[in-house]
Protein backbone atom coordinates (compact mmCIF):
# COMPACT_ATOMS: atom_id res chain seq x y z
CA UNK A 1 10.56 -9.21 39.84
CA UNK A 2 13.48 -7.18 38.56
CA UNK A 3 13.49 -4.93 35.68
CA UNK A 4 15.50 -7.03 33.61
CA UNK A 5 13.84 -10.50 34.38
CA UNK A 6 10.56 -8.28 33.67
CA UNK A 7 11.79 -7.06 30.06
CA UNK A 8 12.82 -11.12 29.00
CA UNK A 9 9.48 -11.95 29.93
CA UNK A 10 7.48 -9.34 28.20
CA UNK A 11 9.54 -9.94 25.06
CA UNK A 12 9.17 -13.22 25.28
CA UNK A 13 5.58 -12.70 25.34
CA UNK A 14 5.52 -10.27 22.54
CA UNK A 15 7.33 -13.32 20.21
CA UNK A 16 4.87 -15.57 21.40
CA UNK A 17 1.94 -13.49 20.24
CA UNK A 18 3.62 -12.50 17.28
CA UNK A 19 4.05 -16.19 16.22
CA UNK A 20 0.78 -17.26 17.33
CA UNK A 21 -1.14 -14.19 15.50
CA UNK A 22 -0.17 -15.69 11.93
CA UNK A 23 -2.30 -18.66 12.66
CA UNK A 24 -4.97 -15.37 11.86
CA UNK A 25 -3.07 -13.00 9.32
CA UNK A 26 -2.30 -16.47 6.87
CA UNK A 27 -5.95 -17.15 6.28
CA UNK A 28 -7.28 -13.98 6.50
CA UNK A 29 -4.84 -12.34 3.58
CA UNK A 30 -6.17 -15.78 1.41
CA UNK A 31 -9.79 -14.63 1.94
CA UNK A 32 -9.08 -11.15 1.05
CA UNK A 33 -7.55 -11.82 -1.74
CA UNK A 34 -10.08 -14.26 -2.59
CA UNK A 35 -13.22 -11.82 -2.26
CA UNK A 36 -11.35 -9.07 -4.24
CA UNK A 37 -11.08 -11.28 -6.90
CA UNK A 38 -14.64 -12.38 -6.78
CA UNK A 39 -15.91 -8.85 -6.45
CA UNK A 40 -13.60 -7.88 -9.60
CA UNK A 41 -14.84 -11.15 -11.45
CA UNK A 42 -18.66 -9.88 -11.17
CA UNK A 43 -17.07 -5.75 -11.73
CA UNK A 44 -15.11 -7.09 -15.49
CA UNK A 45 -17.46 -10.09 -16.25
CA UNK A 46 -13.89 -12.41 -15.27
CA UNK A 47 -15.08 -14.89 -13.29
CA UNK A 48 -13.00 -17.14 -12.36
CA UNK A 49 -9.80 -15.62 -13.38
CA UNK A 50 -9.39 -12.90 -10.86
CA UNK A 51 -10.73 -15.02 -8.22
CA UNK A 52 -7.90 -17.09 -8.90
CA UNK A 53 -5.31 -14.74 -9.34
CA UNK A 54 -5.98 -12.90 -6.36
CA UNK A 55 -6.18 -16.01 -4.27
CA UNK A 56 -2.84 -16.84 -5.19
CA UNK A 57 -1.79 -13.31 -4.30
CA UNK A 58 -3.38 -13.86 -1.07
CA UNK A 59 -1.49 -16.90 -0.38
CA UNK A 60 2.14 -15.30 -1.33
CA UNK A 61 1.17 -12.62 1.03
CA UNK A 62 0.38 -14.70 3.97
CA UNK A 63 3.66 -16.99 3.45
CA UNK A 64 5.57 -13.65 2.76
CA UNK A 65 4.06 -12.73 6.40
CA UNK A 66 4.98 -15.83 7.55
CA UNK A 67 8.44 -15.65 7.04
CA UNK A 68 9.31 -12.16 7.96
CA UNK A 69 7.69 -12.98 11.22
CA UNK A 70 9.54 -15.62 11.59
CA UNK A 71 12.68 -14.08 10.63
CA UNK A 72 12.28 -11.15 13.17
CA UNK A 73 11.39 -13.58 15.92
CA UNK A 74 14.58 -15.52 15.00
CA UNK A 75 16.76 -11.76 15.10
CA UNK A 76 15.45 -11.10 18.05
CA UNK A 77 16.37 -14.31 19.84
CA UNK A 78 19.43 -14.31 18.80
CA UNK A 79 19.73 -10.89 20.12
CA UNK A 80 18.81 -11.71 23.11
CA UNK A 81 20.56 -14.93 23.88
CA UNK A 82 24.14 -12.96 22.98
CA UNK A 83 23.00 -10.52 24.77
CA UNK A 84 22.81 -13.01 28.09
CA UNK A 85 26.18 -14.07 26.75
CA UNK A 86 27.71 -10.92 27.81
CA UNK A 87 26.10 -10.57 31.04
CA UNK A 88 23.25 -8.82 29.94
CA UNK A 89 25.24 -5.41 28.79
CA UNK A 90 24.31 -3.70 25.45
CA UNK A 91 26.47 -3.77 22.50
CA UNK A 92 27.93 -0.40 22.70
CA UNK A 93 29.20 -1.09 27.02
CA UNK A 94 31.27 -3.56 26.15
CA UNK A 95 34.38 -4.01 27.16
C-alpha cells in the first residue's frame, strides 16, 4: 500500500470514528447535565428546576458537539477531495 493511499484511508477512518463517536458524546453530555442538576436540586432544596435547566444545557451541548463535528468532518473532506483535484500536491506546491 503506498504512503499516500495509506494516509486517505487512515483519515478516512479517523472521520468515520469521529462521526460514529457522537452516537456516545450526545447522550452522555444529556445525562451529565441531568445528574448535576439533580445533585444541585437535593444541594439548594430546587428540585426540579436545576434538573431541568441543566438537562437542557446538556442537550445544547451535545447538538453544539454535533455540529462542530460535523462541520470539521465536512472541512476536512473538502480538503481532501481538492486536494485529489490537484493531483494530490499541497496548497503551497502549486503551480
Amino acid at each position: 500500500m503506498s504512503g499516500e493511499r495509506r494516509r486517505r484511508t487512515s483519515q478516512s477512518f479517523r472521520r468515520i470514528a469521529d462521526a460514529s463517536s457522537l452516537g456516545l458524546a450526545f447522550p452522555i453530555a444529556i445525562v451529565i447535565g441531568y445528574f448535576f442538576g439533580r445533585w444541585l436540586d437535593r444541594v439548594l432544596g430546587t428540585a426540579p428546576w436545576m434538573m431541568a435547566i441543566f438537562s437542557i444545557f446538556g442537550i445544547a451541548a451535545g447538538f453544539l458537539n454535533a455540529l462542530r463535528t460535523a462541520i470539521r468532518i465536512g472541512r476536512e473532506e473538502d480538503e481532501e477531495s481538492s486536494r485529489s483535484d490537484r493531483g494530490g500536491k499541497p496548497p503551497d506546491e502549486e503551480s
